[in-house]
Protein backbone atom coordinates (compact mmCIF):
# COMPACT_ATOMS: atom_id res chain seq x y z
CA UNK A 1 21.07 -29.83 58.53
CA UNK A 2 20.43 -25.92 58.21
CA UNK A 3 22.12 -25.62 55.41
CA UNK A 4 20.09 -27.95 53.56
CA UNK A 5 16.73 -26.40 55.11
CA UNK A 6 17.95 -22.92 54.40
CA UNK A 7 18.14 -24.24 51.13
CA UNK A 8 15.08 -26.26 51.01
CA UNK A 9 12.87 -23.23 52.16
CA UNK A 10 14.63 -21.06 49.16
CA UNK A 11 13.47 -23.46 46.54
CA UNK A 12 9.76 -23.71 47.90
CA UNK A 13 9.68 -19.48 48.42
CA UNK A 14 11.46 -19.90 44.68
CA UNK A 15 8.16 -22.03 43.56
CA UNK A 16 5.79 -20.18 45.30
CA UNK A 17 6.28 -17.16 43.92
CA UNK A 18 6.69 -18.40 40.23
CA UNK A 19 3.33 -19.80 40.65
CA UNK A 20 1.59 -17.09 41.84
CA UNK A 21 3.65 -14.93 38.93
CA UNK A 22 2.07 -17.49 36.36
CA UNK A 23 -1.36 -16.86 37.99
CA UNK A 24 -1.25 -13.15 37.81
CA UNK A 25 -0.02 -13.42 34.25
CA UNK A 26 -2.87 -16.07 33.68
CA UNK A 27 -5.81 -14.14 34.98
CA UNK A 28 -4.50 -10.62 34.49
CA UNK A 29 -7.26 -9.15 31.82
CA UNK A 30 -6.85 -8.62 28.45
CA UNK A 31 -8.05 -4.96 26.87
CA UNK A 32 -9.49 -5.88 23.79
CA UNK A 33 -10.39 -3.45 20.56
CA UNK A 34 -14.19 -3.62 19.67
CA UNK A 35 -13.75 -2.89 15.88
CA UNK A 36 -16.89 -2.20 13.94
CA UNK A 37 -17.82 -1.81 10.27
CA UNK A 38 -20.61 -0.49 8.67
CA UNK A 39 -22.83 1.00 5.75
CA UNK A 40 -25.39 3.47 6.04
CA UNK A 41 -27.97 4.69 3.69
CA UNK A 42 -30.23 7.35 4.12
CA UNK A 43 -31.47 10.86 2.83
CA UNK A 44 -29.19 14.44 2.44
CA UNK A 45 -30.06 18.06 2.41
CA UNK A 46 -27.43 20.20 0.82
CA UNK A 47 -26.91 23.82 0.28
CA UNK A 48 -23.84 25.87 -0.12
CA UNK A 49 -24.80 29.46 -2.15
CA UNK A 50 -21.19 29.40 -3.57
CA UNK A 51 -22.98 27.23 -6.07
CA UNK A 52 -26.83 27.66 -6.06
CA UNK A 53 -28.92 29.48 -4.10
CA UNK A 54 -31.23 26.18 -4.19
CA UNK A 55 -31.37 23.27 -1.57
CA UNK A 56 -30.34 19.81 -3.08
CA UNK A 57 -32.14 16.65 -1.65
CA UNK A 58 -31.44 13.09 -2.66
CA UNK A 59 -29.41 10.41 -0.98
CA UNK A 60 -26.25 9.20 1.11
CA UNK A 61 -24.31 6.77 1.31
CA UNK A 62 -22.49 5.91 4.08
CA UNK A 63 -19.35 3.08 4.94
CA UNK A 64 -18.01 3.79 8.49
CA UNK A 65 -15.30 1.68 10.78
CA UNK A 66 -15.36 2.55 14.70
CA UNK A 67 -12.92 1.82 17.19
CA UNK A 68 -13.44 1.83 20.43
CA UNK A 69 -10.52 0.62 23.22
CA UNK A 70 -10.66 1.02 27.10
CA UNK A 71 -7.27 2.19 28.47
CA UNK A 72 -5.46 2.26 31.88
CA UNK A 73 -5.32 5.91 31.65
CA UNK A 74 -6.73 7.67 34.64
CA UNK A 75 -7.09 4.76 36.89
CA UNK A 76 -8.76 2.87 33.61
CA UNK A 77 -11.70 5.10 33.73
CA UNK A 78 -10.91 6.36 30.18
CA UNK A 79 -12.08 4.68 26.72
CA UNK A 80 -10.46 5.84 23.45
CA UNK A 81 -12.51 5.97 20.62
CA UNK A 82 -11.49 6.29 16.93
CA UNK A 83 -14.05 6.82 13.80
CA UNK A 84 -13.96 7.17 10.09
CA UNK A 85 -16.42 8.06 8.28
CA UNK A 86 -16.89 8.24 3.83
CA UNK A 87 -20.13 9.87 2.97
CA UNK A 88 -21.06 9.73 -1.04
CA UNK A 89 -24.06 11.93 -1.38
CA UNK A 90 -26.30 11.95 -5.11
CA UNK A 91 -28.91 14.78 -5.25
CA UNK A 92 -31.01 16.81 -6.92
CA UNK A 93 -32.58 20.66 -7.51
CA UNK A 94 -36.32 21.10 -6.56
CA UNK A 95 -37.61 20.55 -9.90
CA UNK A 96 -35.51 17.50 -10.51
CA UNK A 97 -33.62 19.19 -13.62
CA UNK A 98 -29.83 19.74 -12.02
CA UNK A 99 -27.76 16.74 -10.39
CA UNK A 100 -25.01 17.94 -7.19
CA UNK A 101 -22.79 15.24 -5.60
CA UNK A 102 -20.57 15.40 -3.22
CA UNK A 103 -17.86 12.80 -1.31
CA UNK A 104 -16.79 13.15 2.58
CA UNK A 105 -14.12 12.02 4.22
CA UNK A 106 -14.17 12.81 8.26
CA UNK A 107 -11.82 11.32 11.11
CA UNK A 108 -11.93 10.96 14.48
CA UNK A 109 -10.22 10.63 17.13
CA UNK A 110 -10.24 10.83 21.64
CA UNK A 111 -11.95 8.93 24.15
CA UNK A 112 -14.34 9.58 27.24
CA UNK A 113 -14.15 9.46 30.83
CA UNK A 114 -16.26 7.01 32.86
CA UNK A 115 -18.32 9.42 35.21
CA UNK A 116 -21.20 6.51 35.72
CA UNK A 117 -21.41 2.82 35.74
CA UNK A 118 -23.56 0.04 37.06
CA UNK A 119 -24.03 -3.09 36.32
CA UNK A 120 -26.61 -2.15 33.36
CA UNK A 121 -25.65 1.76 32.70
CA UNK A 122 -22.72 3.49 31.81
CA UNK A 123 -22.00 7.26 30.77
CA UNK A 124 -18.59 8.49 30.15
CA UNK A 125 -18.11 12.63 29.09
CA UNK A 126 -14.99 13.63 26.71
CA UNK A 127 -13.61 15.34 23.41
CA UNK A 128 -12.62 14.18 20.28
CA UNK A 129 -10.56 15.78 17.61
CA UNK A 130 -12.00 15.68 13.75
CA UNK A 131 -10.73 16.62 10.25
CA UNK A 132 -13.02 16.29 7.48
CA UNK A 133 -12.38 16.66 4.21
CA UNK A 134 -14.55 16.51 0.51
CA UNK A 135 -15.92 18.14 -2.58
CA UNK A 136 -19.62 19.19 -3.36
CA UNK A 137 -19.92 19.40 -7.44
CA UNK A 138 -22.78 20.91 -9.18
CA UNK A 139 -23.69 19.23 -12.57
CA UNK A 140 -25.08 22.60 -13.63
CA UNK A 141 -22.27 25.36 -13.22
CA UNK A 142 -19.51 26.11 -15.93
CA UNK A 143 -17.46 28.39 -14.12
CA UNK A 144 -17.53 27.43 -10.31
CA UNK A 145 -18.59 23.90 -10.41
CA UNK A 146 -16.99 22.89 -7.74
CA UNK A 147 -16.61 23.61 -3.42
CA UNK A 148 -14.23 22.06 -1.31
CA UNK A 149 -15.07 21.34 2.05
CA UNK A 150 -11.98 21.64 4.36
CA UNK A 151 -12.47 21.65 8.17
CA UNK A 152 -10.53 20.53 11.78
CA UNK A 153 -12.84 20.72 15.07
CA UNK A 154 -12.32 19.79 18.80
CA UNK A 155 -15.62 18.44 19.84
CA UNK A 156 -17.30 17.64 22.74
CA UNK A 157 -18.81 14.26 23.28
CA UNK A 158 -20.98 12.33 25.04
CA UNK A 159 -21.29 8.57 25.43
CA UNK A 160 -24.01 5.78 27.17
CA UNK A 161 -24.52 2.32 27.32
CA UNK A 162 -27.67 0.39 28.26
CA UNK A 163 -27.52 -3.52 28.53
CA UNK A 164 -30.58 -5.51 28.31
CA UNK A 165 -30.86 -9.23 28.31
CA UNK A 166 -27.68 -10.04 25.66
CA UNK A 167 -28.52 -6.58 23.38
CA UNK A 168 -26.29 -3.61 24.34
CA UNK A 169 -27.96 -0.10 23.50
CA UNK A 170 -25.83 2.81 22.65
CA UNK A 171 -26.74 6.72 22.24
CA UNK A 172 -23.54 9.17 21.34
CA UNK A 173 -23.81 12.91 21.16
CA UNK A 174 -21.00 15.11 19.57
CA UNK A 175 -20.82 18.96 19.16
CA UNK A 176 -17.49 20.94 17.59
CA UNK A 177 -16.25 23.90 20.16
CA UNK A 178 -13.75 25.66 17.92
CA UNK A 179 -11.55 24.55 15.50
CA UNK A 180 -10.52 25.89 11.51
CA UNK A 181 -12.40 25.77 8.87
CA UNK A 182 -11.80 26.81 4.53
CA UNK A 183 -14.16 28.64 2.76
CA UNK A 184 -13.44 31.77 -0.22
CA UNK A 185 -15.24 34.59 -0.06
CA UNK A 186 -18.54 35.31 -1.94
CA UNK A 187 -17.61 35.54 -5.79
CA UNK A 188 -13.71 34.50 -5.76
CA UNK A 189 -12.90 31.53 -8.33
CA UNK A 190 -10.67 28.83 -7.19
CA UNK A 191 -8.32 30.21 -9.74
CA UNK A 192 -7.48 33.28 -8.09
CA UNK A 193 -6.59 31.48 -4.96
CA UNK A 194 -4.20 29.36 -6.74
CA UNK A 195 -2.52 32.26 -8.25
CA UNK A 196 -2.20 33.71 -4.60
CA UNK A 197 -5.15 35.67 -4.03
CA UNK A 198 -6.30 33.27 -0.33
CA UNK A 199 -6.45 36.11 2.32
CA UNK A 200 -8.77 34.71 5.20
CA UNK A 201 -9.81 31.59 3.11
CA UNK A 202 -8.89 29.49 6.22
CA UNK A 203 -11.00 30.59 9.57
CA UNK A 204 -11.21 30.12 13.24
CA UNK A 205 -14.21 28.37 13.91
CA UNK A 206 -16.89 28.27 16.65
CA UNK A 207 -20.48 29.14 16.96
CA UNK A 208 -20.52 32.43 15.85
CA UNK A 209 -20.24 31.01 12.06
CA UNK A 210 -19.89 27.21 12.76
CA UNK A 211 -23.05 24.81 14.05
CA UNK A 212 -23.08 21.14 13.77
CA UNK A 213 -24.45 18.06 15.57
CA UNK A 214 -23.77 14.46 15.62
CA UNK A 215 -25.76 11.96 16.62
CA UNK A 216 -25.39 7.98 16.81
CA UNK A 217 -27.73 5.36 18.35
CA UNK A 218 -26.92 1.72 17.76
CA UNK A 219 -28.11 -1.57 19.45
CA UNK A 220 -25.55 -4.48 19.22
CA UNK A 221 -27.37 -7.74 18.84
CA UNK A 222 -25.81 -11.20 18.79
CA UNK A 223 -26.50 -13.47 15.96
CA UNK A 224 -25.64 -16.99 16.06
CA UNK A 225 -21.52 -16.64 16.06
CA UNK A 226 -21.66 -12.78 15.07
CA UNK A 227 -22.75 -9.56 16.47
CA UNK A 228 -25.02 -7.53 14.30
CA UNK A 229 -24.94 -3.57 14.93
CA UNK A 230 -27.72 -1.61 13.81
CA UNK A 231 -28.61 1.92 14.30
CA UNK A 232 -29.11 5.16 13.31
CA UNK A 233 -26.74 7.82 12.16
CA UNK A 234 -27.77 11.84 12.40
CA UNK A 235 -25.06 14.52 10.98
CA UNK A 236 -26.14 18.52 10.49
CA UNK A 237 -23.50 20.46 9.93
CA UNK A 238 -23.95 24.02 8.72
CA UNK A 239 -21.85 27.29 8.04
CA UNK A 240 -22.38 31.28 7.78
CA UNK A 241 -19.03 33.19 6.55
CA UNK A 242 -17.61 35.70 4.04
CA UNK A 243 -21.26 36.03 2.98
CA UNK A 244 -22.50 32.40 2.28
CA UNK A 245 -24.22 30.08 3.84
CA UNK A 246 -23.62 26.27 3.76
CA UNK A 247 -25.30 23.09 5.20
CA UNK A 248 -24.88 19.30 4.90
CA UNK A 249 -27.94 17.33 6.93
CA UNK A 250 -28.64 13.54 6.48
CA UNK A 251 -30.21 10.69 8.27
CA UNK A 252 -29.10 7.58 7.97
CA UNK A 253 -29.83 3.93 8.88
CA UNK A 254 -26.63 1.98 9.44
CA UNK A 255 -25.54 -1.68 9.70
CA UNK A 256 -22.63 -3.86 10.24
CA UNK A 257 -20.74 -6.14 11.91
CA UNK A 258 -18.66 -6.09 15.20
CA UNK A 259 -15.88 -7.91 16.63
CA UNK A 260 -13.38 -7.94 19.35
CA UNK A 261 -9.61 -8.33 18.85
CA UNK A 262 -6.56 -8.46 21.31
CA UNK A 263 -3.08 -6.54 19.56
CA UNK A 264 -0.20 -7.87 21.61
CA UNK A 265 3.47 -7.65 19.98
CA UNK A 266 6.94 -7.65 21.29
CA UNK A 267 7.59 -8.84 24.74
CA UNK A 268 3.90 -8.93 25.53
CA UNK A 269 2.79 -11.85 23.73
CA UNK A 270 6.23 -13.60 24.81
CA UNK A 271 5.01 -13.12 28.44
CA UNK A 272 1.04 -13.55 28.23
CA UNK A 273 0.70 -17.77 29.24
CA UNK A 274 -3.01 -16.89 27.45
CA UNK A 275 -2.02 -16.51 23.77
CA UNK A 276 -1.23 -19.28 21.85
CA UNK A 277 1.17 -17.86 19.07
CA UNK A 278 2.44 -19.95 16.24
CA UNK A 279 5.33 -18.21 15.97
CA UNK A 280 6.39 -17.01 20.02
């Protein structure tokens, strides 16, 4: 008779803790990825003296995906965020006579740590890394018609969240440190650099000849079986080096949609009881 209750008391320990595995599994909590898309429109202020010594105003256009994920990382206090961002700008001289354009291409990537949080407020400090990337033409010029815009920051950030009633308010701050940045010097064609001539064409950055500002305020609002985001969008961005002088301002209103998704692959979505797969 011990042997069999021995054995009996096995199988129940054996079925207790399968259960409570199958629990944990059950209610453990899923980090999903809030994935947002926009478009923006808006107006833009451009200079850059390598091309005119006159400001350009007209418009921008903006189309924008955001990514934001929280993480276990440091006792899951830390949220990664990742951004990019095409700007298509269309402006023109003071007197309306000369047309410049230019195209942007920026990404980001980091996160921020939670140093606040209540049930209605939350504020989380961090960095980000950026590379941005584009071309500003001017309709007018014949020899130097074009700029590129090259540059690669580390940037502080900061992030907060307001809920009230089901509409969740968000203000974001960012600011580049140091970081690299291309620019030729006063007077020197693209041609010569291509034939060799790019001594100090690529730059550290920082304050001393690098400013910029970034800032983001969105409300998401649920709609029905969606979530609409709408917000506003701030960039100023400005240069001072080998004698020129550059800037690229614009305000923007932005708008899109937002949604949450769940990535699980290999042996995770085998063991999550949650997931439904058609295939696992």
């Amino acid at each position: 008779m011990s042997i069999y209750r021995i054995l009996l008391s096995l199988c129940m320990a054996y079925c207790l803790f399968s259960t409570n595995s199958l629990y944990a599994q059950t209610n453990e909590k899923i980090k999903s990825t809030n994935n947002a898309t926009l478009i923006g429109i808006g107006s833009s202020n451009l200079y850059d003296t390598y091309l005119s010594p006159l400001k350009y105003t007209g418009t921008s256009f903006r189309l924008m995906n955001e990514r934001m994920k929280k993480t276990s990382w440091f006792n899951n206090k830390f949220t990664k965020q990742q951004l990019i961002d095409l700007e298509v700008t269309t402006t023109k001289n003071p007197i309306g006579n000369a047309d410049q354009f230019s195209v942007l291409l920026g990404y980001s990537l980091g996160g921020h740590y939670s140093l606040i949080k209540t049930d209605k407020f939350r504020f989380s400090a961090g960095g980000l890394w950026n590379a941005s990337g584009g071309v500003l033409y001017n309709q007018r010029n014949s020899n130097n018609p074009a700029s590129a815009r090259a540059y690669s920051n580390i940037q502080l950030s900061a992030i907060a969240f307001y809920s009230w009633k089901n509409i969740t308010f968000r203000g974001q701050l960012d600011a580049p440190v140091m970081g690299i940045l291309f620019s030729p010097h006063y007077g020197q064609s693209y041609y010569e650099i291509s034939l060799g001539n790019s001594v100090d064409v690529v730059n550290f950055a920082s304050l001393h000849n690098q400013r910029a500002l970034r800032t983001y305020f969105t409300a998401d609002i649920p709609v029905s079986k969606v979530t609409l985001r709408v917000g506003y969008l701030g960039s100023f961005y400005q240069t001072e080096i080998h004698n020129l002088q550059t800037h690229n301002y614009s305000n923007s209103i932005v708008i899109g949609l937002v949604s949450e998704s769940v990535n699980l692959s290999g042996n995770k979505i085998k063991a999550n009881k949650i997931i439904d797969s058609s295939f696992y």
